[in-house]
Protein backbone atom coordinates (compact mmCIF):
# COMPACT_ATOMS: atom_id res chain seq x y z
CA UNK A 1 42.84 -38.04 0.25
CA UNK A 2 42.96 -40.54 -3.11
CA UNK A 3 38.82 -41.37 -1.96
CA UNK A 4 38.10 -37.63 -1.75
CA UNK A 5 39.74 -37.12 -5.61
CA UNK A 6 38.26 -39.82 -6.83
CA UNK A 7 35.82 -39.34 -9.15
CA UNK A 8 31.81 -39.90 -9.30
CA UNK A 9 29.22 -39.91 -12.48
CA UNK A 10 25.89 -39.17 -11.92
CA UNK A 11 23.69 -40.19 -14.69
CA UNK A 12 20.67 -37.85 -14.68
CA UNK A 13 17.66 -39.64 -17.23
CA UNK A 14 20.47 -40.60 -19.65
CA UNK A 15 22.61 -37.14 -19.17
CA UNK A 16 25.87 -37.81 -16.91
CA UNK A 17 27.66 -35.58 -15.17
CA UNK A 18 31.29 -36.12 -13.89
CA UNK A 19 32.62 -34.83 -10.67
CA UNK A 20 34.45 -35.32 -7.51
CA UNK A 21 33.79 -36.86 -4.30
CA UNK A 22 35.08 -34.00 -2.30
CA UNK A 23 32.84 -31.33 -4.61
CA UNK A 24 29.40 -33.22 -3.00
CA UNK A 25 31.53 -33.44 0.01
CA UNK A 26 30.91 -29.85 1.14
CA UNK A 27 27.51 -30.14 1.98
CA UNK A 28 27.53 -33.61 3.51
CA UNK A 29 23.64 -33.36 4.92
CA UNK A 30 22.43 -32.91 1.08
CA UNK A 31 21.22 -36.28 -0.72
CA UNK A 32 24.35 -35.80 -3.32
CA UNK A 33 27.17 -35.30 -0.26
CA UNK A 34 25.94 -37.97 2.37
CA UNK A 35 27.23 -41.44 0.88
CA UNK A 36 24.57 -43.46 2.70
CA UNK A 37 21.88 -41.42 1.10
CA UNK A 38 23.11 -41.75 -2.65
CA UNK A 39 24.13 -45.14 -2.23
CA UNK A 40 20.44 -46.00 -3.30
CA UNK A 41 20.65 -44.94 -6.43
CA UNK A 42 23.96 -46.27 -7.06
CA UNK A 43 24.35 -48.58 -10.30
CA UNK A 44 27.49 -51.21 -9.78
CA UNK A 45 26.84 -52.49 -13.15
CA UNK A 46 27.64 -49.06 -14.98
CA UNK A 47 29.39 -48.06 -11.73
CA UNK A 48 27.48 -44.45 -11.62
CA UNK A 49 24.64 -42.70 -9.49
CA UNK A 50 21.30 -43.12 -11.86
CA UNK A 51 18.54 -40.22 -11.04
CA UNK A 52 15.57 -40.41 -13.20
CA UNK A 53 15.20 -36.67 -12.75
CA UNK A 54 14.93 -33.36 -14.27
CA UNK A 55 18.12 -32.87 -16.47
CA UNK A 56 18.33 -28.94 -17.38
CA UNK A 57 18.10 -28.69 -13.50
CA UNK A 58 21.10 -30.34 -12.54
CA UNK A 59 23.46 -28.15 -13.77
CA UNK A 60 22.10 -25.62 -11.27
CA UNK A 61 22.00 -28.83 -8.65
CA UNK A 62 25.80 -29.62 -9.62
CA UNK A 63 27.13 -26.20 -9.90
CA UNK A 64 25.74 -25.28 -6.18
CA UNK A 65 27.92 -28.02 -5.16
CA UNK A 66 31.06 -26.23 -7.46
CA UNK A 67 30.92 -22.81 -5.92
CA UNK A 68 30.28 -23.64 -2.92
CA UNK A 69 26.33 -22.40 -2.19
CA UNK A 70 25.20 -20.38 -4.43
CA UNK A 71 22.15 -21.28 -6.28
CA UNK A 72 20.36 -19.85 -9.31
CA UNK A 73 17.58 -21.22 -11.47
CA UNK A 74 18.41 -22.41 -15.40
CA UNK A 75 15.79 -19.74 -16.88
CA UNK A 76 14.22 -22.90 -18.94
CA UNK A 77 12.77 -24.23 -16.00
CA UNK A 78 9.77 -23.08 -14.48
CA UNK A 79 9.85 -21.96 -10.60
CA UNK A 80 7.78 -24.97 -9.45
CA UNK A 81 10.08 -27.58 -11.05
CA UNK A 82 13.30 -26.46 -9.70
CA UNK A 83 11.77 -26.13 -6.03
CA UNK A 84 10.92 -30.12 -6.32
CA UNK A 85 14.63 -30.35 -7.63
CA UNK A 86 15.82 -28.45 -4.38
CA UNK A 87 14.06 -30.62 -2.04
CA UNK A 88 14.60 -34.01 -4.08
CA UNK A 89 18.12 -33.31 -3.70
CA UNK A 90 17.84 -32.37 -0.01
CA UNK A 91 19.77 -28.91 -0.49
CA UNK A 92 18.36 -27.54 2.52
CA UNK A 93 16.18 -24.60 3.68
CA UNK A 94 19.30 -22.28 3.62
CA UNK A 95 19.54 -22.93 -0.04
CA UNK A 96 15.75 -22.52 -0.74
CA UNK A 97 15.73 -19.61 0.99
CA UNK A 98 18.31 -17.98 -1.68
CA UNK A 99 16.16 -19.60 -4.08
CA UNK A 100 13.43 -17.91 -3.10
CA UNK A 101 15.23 -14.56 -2.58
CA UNK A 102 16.94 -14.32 -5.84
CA UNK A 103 13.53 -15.10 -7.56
CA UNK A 104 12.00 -11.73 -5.68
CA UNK A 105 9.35 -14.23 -3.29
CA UNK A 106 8.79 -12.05 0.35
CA UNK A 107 10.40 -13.91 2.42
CA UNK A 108 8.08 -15.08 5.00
CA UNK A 109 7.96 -12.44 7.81
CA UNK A 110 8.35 -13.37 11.40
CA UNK A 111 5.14 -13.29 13.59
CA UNK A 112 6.47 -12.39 16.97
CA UNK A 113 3.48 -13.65 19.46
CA UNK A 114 3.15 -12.50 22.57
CA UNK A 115 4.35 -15.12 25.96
CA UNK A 116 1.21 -15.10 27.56
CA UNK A 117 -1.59 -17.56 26.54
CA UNK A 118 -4.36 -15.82 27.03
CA UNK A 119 -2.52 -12.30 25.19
CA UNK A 120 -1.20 -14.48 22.50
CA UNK A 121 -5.25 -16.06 20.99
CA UNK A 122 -6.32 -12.11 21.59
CA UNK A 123 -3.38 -10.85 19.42
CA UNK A 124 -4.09 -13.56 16.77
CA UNK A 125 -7.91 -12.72 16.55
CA UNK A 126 -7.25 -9.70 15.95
CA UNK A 127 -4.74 -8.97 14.03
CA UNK A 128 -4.23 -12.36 11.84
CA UNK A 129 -7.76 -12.83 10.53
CA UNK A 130 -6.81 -16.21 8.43
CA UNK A 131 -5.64 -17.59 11.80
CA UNK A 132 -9.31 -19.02 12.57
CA UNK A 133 -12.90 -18.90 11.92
CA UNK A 134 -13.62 -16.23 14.63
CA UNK A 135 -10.65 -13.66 13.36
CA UNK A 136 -11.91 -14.02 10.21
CA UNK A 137 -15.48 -12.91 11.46
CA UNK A 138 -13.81 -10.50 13.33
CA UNK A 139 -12.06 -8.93 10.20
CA UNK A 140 -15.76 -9.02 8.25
CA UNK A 141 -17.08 -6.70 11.04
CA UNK A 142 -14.23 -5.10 10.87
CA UNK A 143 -14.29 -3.76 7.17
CA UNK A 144 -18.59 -3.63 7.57
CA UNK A 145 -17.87 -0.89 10.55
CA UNK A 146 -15.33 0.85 8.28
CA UNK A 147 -17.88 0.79 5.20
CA UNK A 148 -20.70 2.00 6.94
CA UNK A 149 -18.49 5.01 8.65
CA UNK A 150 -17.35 6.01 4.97
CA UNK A 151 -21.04 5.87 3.99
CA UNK A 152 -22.41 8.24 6.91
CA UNK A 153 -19.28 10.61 6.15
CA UNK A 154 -20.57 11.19 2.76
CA UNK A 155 -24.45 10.74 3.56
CA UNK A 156 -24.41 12.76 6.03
CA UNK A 157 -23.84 16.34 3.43
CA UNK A 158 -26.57 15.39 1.39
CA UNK A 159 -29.18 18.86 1.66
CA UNK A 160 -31.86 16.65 2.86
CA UNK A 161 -30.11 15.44 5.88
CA UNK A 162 -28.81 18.96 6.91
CA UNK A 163 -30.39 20.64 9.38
CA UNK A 164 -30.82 24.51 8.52
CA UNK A 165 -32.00 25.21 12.16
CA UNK A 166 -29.07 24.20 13.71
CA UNK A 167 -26.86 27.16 12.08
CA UNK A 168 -29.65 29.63 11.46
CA UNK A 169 -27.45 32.31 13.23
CA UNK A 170 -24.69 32.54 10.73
CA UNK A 171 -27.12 32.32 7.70
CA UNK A 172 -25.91 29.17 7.36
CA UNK A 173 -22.40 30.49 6.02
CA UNK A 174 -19.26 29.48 7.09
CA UNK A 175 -17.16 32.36 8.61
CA UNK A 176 -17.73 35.70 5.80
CA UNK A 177 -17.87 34.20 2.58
CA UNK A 178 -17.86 30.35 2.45
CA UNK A 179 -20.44 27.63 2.22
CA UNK A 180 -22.90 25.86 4.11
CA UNK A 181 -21.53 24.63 7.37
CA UNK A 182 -20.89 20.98 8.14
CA UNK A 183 -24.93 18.93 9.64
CA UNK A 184 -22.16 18.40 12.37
CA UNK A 185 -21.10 22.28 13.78
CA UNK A 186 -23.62 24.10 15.19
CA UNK A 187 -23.55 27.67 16.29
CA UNK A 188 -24.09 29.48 19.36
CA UNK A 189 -27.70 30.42 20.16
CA UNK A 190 -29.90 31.03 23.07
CA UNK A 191 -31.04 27.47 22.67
CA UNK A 192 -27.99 25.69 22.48
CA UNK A 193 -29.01 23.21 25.30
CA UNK A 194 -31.88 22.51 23.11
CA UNK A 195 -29.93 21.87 19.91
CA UNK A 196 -26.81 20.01 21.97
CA UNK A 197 -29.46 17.21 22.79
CA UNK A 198 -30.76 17.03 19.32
CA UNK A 199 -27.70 16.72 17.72
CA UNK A 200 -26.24 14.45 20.09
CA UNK A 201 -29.51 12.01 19.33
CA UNK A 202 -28.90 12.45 15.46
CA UNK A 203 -29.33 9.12 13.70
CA UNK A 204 -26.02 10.23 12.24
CA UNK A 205 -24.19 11.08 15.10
CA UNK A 206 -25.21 7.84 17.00
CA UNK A 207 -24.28 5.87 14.20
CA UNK A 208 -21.14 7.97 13.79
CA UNK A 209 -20.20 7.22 17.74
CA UNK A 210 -21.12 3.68 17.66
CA UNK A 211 -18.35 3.22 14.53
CA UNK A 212 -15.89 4.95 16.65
CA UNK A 213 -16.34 2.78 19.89
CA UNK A 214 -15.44 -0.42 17.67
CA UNK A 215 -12.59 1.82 16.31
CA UNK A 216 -11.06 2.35 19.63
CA UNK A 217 -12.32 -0.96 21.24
CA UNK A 218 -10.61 -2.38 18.74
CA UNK A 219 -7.12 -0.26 19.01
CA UNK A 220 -7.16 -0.70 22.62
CA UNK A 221 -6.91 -4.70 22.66
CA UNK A 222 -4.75 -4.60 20.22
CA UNK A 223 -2.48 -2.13 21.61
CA UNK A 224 -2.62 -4.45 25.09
CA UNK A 225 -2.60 -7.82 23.30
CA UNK A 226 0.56 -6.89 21.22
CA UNK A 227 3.89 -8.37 21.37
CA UNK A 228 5.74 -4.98 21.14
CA UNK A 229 4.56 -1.25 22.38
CA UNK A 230 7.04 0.31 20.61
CA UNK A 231 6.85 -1.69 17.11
CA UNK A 232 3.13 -1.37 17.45
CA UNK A 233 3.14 2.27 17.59
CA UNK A 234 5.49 2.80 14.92
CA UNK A 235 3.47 0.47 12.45
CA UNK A 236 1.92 2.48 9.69
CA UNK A 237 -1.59 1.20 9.73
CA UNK A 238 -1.85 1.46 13.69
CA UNK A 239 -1.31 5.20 13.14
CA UNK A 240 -3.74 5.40 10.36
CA UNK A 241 -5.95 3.75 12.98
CA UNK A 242 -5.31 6.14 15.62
CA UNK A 243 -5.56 9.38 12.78
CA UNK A 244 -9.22 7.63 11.91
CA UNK A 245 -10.53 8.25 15.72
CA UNK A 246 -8.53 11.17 16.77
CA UNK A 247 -11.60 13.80 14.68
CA UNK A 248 -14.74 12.62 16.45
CA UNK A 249 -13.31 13.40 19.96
CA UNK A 250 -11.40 17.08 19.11
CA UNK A 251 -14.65 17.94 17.20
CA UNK A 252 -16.81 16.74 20.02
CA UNK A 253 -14.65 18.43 22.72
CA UNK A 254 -14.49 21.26 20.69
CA UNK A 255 -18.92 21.35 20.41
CA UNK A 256 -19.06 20.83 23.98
CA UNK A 257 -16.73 23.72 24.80
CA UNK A 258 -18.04 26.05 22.59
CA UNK A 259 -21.94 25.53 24.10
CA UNK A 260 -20.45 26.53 27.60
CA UNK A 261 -18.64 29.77 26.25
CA UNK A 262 -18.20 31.71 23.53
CA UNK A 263 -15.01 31.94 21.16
CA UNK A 264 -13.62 33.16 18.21
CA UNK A 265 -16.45 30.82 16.21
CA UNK A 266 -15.49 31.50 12.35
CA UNK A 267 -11.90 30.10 13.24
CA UNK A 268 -13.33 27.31 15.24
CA UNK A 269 -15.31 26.65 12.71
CA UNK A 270 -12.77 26.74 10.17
CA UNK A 271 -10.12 23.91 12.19
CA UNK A 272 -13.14 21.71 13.11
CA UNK A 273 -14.13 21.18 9.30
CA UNK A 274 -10.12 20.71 8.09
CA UNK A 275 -10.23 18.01 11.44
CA UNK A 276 -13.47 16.58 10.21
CA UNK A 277 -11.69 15.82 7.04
CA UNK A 278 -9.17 13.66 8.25
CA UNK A 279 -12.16 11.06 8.49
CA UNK A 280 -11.92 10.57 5.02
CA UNK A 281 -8.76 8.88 5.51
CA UNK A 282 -10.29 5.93 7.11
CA UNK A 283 -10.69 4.70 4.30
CA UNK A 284 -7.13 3.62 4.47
CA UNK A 285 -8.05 0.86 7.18
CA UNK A 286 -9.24 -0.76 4.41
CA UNK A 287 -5.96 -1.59 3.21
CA UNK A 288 -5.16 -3.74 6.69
CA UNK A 289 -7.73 -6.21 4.90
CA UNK A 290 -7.10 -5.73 1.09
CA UNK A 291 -4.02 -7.02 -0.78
CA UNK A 292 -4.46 -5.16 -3.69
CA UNK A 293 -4.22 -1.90 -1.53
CA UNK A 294 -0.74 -3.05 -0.16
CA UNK A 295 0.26 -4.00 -3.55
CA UNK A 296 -0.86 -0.67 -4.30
CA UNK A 297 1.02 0.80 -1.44
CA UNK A 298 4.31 -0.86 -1.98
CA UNK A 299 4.27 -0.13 -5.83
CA UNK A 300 3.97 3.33 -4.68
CA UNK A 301 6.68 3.07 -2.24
CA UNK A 302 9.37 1.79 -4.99
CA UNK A 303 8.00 4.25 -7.47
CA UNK A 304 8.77 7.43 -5.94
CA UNK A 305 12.07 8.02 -7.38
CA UNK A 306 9.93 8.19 -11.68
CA UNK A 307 7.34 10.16 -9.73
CA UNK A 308 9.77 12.31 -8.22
CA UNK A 309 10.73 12.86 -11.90
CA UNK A 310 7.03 12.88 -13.21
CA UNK A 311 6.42 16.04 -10.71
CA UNK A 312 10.04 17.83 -11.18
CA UNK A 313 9.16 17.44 -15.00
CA UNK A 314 5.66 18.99 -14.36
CA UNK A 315 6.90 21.50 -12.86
CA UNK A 316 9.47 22.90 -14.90
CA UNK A 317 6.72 22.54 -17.36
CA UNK A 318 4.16 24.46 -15.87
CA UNK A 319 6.85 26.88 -15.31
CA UNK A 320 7.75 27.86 -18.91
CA UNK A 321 4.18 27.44 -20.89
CA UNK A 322 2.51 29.67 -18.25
CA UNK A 323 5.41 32.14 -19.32
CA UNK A 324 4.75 31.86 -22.84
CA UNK A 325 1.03 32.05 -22.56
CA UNK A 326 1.16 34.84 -20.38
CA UNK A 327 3.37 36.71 -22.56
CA UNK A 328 1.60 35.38 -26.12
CA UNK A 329 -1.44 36.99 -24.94
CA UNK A 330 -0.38 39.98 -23.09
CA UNK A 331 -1.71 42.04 -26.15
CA UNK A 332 -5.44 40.52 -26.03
CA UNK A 333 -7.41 42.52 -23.40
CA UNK A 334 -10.07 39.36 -23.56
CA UNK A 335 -7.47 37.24 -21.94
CA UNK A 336 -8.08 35.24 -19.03
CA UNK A 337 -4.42 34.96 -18.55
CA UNK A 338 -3.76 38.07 -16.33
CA UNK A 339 -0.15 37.02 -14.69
CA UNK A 340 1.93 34.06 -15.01
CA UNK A 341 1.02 32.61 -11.96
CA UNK A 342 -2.79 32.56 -12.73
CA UNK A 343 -1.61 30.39 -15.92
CA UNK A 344 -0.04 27.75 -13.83
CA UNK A 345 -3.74 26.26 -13.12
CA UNK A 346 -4.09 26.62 -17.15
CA UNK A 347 -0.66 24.90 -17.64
CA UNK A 348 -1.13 21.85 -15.61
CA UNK A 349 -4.62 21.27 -16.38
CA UNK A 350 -3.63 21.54 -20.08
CA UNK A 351 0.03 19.13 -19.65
CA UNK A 352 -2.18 16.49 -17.64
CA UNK A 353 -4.68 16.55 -20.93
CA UNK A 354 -7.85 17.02 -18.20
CA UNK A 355 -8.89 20.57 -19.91
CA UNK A 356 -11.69 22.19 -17.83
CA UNK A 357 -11.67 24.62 -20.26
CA UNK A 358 -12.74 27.37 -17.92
CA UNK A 359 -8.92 29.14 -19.23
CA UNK A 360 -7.57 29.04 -23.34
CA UNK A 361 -5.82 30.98 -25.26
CA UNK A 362 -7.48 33.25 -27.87
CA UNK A 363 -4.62 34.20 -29.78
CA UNK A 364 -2.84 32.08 -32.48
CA UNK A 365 0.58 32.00 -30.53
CA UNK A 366 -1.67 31.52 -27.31
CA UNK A 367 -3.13 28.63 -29.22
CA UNK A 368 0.40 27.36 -30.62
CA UNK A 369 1.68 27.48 -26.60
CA UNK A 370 -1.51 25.22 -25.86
CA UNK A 371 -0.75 22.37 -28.55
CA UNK A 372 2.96 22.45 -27.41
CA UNK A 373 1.75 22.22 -23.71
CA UNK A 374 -0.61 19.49 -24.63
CA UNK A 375 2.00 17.41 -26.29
CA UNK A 376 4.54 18.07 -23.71
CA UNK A 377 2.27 16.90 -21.48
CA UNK A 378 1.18 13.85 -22.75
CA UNK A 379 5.24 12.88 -23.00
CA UNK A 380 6.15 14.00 -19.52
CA UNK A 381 3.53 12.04 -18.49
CA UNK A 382 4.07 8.78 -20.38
CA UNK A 383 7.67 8.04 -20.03
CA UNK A 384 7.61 6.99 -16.07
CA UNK A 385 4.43 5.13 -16.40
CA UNK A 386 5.82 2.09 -17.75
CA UNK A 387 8.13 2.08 -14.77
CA UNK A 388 5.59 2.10 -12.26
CA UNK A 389 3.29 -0.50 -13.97
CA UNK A 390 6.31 -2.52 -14.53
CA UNK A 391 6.78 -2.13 -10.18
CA UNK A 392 2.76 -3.09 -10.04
CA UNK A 393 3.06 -6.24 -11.84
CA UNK A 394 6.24 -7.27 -10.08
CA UNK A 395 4.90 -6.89 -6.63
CA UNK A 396 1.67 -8.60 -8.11
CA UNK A 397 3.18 -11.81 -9.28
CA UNK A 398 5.37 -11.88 -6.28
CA UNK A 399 2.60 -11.84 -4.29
CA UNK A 400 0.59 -14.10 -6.16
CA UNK A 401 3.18 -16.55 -6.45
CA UNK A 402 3.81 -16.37 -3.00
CA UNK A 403 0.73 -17.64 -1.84
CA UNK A 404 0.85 -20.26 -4.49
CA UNK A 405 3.91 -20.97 -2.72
């Protein structure tokens, strides 16, 4: 008991410390509590433990020793400094773990691999691409494929790729009154054999189909190499994987069925183009190969409280200067403002300072409403951004720092 009281001085590069044997005691596999690892740097001439080592870090060192565990970094020393302290002083991975923690660092995320051999270098291929040379190449084809799918979605309504002949029989309308129809839907005609094969050999078509066998080639191993079914199908990019394929098959189901019979074509016509923009969103698979999208994503995430606010703000914005407008030019008969609700486009066009200026007021209140809105705007607007950038850099730096880590 009189050894465990008895006192020890640790002289850190000319700075001692006092303290007792049973304090460095606690944590006995630490370079501090095991007396066969300090004895090293014991002095008998000044009878005292000499480290030449950081000395603004020690008090952290000491004081993790004082209150038992916890650990927390003096905020004059950098981050890289006090890590070599942690490990110098043999605190353990429990402690840099904290360390890490408290300093906002992801903690590393466990890869669960699958038991089989053979299933486990599948799963890593394709799913880890800085896991080896072939994943990696595997990723590159991966986000070419994606590219080139975006590229024929939006190539592919350019008038000089379209078709006219293949929708001649609806005057190339959609339904009664809307535009030209997709290259992709054709109508019902008395050669519809004729125009199935053409469109089936379209340049854009094949190219479209030989994207979406990679898609689902690629969705199938993975789904069969994976560790877990059920965490796999609950993972947010596998579904935006599965959303990305799901179009190309209802529309070409829905093609094929309409050539053998015919159906109520302006509604069919109408679902297949809100289906065939879904593809749009495959852009997202991008984000399975792009940090700065799941920065982007996760800043998002822990932002949605301010733009919560940002839209509840808009809102009850939009709500009162359409009011006012509507009612400061009720008197004008040239106003464009006919009913409150056909200001709302005005009002949040005006508070998000975009003005299209296909709407304005005429009238000097009308005008005085505007100014107000604008300013209003630019306020509601402001006061949550520096929130959200604030969230960007964090998860920015933490992820930087991370990998520098």
């Amino acid at each position: 008991e009189h050894e465990c009281c008895e006192r020890v001085v640790i002289n850190i590069s000319g700075l001692r410390f006092e303290t007792q044997l049973k304090t460095l005691a606690q944590f006995p596999e630490t370079l501090l509590g095991d007396p066969r690892k300090r004895m090293r740097y014991f002095d008998p001439l000044r009878n005292e433990y000499f480290f030449d080592r950081n000395r603004p870090s020690f008090d952290a060192i000491l004081y993790y020793y004082q209150s038992g565990g916890r650990i927390r970094r003096p905020v004059n020393v950098p981050i890289d400094i006090f890590s070599e302290e942690i490990r110098f002083y043999q605190l353990g991975e429990e402690a840099m773990e904290k360390f890490r923690e408290d300093e906002g660092f992801i903690r590393e995320e466990q890869r669960p691999l699958p038991d089989k051999e053979f299933q486990r270098q599948v799963w890593l291929l394709f799913e880890y691409p800085e896991s080896s040379g072939p994943a990696r190449g595997i990723a590159i084809v991966s986000v070419l494929v994606i590219l080139i799918s975006i590229v024929i979605f939006c190539l592919e309504t350019l008038p000089e790729f379209r078709d006219d002949h293949d929708y001649e029989g609806t005057g190339g309308t959609f339904g009664t009154g809307g535009g030209p129809l997709p290259p992709d839907v054709f109508t019902n005609s008395s050669s519809s054999a004729t125009s199935m094969v053409s469109s089936f050999t379209d340049p854009f078509f094949v190219v479209e189909t030989l994207c979406i066998i990679w898609f689902s080639f690629e969705l199938l191993v993975r789904f069969f190499a994976c560790p877990s079914k059920a965490t796999f199908s609950k993972n947010i990019m596998n579904i935006i994987d599965i959303v990305a394929i799901i179009p190309y098959f209802i529309t070409l189901g829905t093609e094929l069925a309409e050539r053998q019979g015919n159906g109520q074509q302006a509604m069919s016509l109408a679902i297949l183009r809100v289906i065939r923009l879904v593809r749009v969103f495959r852009i997202f698979k991008l984000s399975r190969h792009s940090k700065g999208l799941q920065i982007l994503g996760q800043t998002l995430k822990a932002s949605m409280r301010e733009l919560g606010l940002l839209i509840f703000f808009l809102f009850i914005g939009v709500i009162l200067f359409s009011s006012a407008v509507y009612f400061a030019e009720a008197d004008d008969p040239g106003s464009g403002f006919s009913s409150i609700p056909d200001a709302f486009w005005w009002a949040v066009v005006t508070m998000t300072t975009v003005g299209y200026g296909d709407m304005h007021p005429i009238t000097i209140g009308g005008k005085i409403v505007g100014s107000l809105c604008a300013i209003a705007g630019v306020l509601t607007i402001a006061l949550p951004v520096p929130v959200i950038v604030s969230n960007f850099n964090y998860f920015y730096h933490r992820e930087t720092e991370g990998e520098e880590q």
